[in-house]
PDB file of N, CA and C in Angstrom:
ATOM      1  N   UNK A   1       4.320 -15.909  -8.616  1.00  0.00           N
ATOM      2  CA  UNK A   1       3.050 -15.207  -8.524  1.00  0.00           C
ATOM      3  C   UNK A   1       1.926 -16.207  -8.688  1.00  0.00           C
ATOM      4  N   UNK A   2       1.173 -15.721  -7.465  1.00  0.00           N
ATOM      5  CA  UNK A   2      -0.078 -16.981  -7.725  1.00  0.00           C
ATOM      6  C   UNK A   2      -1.206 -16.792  -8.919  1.00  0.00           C
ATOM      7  N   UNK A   3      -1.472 -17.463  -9.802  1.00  0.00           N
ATOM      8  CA  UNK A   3      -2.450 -17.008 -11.096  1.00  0.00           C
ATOM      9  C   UNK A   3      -4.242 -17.220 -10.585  1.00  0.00           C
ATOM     10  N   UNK A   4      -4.849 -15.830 -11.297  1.00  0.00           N
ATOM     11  CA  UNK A   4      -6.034 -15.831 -10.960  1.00  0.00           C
ATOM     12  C   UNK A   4      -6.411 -16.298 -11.913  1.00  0.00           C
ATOM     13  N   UNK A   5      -8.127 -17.189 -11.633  1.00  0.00           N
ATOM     14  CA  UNK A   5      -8.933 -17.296 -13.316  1.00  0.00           C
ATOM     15  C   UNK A   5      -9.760 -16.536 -12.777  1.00  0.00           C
ATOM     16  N   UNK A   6      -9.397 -15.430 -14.757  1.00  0.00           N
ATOM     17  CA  UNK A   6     -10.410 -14.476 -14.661  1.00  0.00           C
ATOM     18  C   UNK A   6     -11.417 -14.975 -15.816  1.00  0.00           C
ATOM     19  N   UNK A   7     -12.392 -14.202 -15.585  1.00  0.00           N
ATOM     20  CA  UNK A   7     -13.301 -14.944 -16.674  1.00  0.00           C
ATOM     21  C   UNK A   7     -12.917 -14.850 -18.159  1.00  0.00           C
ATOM     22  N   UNK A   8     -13.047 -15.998 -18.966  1.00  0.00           N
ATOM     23  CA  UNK A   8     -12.606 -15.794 -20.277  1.00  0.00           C
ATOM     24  C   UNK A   8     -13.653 -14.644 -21.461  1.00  0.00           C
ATOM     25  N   UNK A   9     -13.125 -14.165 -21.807  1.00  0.00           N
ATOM     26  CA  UNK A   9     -13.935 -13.001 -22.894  1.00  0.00           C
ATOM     27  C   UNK A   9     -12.752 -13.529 -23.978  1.00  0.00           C
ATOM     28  N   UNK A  10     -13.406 -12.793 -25.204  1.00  0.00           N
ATOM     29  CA  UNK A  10     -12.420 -13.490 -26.619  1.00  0.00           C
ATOM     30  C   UNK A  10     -11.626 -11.851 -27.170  1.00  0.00           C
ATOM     31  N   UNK A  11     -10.710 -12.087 -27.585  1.00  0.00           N
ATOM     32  CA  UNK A  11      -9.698 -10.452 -27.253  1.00  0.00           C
ATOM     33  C   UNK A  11      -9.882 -10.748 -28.856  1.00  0.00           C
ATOM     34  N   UNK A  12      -9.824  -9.840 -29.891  1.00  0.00           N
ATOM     35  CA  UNK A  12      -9.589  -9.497 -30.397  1.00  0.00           C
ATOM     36  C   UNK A  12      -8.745  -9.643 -31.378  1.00  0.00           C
ATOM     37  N   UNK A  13      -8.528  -9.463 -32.474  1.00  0.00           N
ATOM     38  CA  UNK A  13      -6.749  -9.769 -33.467  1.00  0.00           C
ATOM     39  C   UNK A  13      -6.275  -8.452 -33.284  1.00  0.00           C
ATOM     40  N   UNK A  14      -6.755  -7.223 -33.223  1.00  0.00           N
ATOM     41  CA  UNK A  14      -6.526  -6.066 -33.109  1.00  0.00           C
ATOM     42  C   UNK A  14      -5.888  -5.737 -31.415  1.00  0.00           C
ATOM     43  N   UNK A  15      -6.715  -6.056 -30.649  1.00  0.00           N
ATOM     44  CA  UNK A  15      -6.797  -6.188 -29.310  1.00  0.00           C
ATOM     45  C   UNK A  15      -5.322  -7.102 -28.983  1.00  0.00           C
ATOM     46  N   UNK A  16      -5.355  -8.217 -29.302  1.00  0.00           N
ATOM     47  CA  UNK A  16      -3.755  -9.183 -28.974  1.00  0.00           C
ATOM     48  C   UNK A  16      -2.519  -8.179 -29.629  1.00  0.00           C
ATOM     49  N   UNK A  17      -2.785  -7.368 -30.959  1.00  0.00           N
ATOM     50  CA  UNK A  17      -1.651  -6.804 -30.990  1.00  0.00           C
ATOM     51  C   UNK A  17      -1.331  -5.646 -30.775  1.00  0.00           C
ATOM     52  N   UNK A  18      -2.482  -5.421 -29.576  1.00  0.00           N
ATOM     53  CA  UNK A  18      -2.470  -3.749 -28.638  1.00  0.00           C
ATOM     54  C   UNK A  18      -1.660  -4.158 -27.699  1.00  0.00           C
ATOM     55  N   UNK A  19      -1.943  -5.638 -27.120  1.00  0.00           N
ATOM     56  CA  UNK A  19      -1.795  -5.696 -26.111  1.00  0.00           C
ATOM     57  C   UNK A  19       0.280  -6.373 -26.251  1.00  0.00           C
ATOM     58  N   UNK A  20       0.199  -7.111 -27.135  1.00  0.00           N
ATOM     59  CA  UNK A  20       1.841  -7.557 -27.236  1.00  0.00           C
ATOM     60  C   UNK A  20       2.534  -6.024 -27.530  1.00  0.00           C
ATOM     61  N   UNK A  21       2.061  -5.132 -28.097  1.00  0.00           N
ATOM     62  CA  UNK A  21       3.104  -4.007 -28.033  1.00  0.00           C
ATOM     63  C   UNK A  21       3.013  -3.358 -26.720  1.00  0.00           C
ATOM     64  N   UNK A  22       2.329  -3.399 -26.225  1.00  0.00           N
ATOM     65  CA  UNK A  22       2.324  -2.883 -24.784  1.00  0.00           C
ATOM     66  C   UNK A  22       3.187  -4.039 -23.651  1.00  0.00           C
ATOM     67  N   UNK A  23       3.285  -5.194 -24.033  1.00  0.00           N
ATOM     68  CA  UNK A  23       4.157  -6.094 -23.028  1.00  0.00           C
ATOM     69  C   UNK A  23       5.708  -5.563 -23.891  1.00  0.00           C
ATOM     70  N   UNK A  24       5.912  -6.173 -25.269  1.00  0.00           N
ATOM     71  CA  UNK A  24       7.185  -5.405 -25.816  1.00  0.00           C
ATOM     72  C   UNK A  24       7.723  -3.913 -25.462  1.00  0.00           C
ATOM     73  N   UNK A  25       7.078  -3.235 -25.324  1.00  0.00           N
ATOM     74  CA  UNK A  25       7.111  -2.060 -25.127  1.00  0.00           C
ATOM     75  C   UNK A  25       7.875  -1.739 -23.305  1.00  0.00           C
ATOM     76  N   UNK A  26       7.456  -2.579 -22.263  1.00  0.00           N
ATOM     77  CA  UNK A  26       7.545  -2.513 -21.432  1.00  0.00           C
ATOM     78  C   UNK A  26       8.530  -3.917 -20.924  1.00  0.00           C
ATOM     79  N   UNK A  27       9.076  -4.453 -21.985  1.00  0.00           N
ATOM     80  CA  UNK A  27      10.086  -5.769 -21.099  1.00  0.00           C
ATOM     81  C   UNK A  27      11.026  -4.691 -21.704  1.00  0.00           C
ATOM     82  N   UNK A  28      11.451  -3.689 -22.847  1.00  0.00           N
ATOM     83  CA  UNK A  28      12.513  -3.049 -23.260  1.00  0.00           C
ATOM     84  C   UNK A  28      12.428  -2.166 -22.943  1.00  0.00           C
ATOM     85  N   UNK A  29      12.157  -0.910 -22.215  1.00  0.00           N
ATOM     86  CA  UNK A  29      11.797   0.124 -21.103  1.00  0.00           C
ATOM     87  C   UNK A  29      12.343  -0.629 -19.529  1.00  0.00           C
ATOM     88  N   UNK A  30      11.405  -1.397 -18.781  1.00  0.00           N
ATOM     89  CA  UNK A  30      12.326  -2.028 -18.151  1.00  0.00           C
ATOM     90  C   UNK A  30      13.456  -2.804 -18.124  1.00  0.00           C
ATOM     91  N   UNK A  31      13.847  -3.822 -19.173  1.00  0.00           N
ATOM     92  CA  UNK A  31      14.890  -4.297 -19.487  1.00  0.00           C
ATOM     93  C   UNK A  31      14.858  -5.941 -18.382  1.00  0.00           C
ATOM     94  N   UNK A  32      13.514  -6.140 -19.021  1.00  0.00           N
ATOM     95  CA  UNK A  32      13.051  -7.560 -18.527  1.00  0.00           C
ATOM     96  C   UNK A  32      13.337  -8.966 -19.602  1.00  0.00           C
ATOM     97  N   UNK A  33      13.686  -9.407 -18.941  1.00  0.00           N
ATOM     98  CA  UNK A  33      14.177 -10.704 -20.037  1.00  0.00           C
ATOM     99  C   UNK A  33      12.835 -11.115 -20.668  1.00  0.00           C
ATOM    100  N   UNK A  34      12.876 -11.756 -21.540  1.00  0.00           N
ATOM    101  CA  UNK A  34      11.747 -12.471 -22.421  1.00  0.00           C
ATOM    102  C   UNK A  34      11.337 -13.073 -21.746  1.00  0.00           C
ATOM    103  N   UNK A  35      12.590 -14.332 -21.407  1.00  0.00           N
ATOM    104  CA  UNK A  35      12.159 -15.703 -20.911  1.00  0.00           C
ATOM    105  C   UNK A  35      12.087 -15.196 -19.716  1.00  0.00           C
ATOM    106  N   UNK A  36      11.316 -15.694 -18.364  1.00  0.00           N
ATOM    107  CA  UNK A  36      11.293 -15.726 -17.266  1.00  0.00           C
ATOM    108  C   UNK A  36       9.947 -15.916 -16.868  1.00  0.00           C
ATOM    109  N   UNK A  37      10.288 -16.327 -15.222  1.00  0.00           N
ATOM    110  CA  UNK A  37       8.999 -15.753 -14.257  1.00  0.00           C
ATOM    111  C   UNK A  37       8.723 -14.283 -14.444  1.00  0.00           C
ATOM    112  N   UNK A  38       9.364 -13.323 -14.167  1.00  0.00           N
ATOM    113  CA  UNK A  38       9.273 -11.799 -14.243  1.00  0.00           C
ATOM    114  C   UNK A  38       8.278 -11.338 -15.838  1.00  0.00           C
ATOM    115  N   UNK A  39       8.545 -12.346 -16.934  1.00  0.00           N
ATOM    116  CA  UNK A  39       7.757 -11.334 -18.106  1.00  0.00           C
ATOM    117  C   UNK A  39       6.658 -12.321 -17.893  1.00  0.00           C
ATOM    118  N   UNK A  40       6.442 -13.829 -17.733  1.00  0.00           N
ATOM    119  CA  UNK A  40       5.655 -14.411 -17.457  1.00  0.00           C
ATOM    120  C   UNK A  40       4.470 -13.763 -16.706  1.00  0.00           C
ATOM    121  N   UNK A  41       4.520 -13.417 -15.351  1.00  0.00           N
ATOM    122  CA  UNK A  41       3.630 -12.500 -14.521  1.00  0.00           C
ATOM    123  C   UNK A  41       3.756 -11.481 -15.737  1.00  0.00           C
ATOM    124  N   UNK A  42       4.024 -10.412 -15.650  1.00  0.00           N
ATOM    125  CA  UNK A  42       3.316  -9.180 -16.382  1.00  0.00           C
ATOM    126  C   UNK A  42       2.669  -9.673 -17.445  1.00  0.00           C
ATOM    127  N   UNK A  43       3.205 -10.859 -18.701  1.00  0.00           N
ATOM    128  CA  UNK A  43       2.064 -10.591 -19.416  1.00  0.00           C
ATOM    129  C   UNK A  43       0.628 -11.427 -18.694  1.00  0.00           C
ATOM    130  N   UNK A  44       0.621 -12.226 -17.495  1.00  0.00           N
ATOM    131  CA  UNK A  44      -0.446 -12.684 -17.021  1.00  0.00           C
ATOM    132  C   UNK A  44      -1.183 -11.118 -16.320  1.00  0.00           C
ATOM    133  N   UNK A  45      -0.311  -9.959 -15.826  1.00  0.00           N
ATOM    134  CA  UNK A  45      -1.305  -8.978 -15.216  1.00  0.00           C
ATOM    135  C   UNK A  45      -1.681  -8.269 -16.519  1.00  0.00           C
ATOM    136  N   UNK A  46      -1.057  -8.093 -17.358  1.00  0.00           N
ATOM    137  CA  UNK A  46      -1.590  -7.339 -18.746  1.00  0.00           C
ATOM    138  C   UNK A  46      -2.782  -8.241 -18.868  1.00  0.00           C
ATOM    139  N   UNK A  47      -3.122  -9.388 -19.228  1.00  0.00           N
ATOM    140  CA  UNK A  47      -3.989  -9.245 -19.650  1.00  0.00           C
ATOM    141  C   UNK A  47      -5.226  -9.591 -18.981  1.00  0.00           C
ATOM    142  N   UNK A  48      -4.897  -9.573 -17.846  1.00  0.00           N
ATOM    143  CA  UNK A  48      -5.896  -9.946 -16.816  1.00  0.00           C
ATOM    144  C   UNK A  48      -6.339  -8.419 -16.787  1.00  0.00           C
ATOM    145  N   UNK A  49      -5.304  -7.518 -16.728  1.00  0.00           N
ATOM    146  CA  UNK A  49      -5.808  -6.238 -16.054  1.00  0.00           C
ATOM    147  C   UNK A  49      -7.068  -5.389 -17.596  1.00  0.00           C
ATOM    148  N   UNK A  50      -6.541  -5.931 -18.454  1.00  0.00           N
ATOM    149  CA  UNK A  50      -7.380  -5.784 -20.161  1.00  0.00           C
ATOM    150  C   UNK A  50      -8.794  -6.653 -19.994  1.00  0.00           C
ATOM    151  N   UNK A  51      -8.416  -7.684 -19.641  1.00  0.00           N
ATOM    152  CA  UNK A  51     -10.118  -8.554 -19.239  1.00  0.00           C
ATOM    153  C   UNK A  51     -10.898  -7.745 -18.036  1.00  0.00           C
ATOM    154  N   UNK A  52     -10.240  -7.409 -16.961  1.00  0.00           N
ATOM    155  CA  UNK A  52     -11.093  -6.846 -16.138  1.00  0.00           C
ATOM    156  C   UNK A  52     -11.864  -5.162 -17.031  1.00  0.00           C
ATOM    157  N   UNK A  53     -11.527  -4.809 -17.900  1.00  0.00           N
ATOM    158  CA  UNK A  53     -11.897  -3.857 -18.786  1.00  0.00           C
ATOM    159  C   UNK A  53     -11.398  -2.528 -18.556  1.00  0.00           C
ATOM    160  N   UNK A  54      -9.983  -2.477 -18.496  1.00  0.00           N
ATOM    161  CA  UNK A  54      -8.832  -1.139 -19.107  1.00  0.00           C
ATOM    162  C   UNK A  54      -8.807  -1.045 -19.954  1.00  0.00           C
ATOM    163  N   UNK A  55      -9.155   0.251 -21.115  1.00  0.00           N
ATOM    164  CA  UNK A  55      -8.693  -0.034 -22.509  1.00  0.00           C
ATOM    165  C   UNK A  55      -7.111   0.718 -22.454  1.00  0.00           C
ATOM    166  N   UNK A  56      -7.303   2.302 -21.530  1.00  0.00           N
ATOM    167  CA  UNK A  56      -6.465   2.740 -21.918  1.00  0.00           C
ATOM    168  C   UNK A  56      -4.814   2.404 -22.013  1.00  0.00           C
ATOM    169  N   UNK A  57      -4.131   3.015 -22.910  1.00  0.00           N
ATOM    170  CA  UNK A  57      -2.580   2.123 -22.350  1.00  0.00           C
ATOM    171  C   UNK A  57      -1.976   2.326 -21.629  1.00  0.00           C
ATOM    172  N   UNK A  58      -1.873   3.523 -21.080  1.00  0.00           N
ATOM    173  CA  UNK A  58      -1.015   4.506 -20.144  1.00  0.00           C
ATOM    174  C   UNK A  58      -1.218   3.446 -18.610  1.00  0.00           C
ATOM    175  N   UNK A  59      -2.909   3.484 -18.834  1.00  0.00           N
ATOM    176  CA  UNK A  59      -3.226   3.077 -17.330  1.00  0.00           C
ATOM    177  C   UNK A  59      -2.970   1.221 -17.519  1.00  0.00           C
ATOM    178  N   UNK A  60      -3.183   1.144 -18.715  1.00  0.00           N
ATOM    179  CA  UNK A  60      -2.416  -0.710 -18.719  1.00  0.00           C
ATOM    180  C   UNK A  60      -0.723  -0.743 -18.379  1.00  0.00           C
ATOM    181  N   UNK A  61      -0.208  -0.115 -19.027  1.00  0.00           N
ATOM    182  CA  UNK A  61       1.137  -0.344 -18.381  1.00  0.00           C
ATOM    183  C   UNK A  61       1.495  -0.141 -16.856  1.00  0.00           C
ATOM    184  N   UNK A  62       0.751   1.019 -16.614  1.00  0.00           N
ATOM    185  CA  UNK A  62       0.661   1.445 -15.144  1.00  0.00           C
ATOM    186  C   UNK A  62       0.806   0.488 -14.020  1.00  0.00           C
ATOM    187  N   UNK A  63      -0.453  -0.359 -14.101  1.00  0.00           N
ATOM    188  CA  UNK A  63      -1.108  -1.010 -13.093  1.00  0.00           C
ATOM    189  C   UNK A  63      -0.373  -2.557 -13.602  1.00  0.00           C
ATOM    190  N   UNK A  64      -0.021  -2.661 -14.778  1.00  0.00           N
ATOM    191  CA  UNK A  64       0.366  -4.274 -15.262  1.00  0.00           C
ATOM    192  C   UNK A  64       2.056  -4.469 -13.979  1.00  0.00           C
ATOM    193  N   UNK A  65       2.707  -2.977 -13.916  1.00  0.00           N
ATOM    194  CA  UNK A  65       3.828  -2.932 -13.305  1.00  0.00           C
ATOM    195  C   UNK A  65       4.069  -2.993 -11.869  1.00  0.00           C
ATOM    196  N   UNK A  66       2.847  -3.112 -11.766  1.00  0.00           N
ATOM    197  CA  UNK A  66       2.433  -3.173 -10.038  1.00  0.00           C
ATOM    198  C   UNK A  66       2.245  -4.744  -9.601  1.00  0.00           C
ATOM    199  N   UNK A  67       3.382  -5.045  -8.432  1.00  0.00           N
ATOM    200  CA  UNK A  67       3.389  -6.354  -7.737  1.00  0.00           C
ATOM    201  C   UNK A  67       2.317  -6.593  -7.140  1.00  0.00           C
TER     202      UNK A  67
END
């Protein structure tokens, strides 16, 4: 997957551990390895898709799962 730069904003301590339970949450639901290209990309669309300004989670997991 080719990586975008999105603009940097500063996330949160609260915010980083919204956002790692929402990647955890979704490599063990799908049953995605840790290590890889495959969790690599999602957590790059998680949090790209959180910088572009999603709060909700439903719609973060949603769209993070989309190629």
């Amino acid at each position: 997957m080719k990586r975008r730069d999105y603009p940097s904003k500063s996330i949160s301590p609260e915010e980083v551990e919204m956002l790692s339970t929402i990647f955890e949450q979704l490599l063990h639901e799908y049953q995605i390895p840790r290590e890889g290209q495959k969790a690599e990309d999602l957590a790059a669309r998680l949090v790209g898709i959180f910088q572009s300004g999603v709060r909700d989670v439903e719609m973060l997991k949603r769209l993070s799962l989309r190629a």
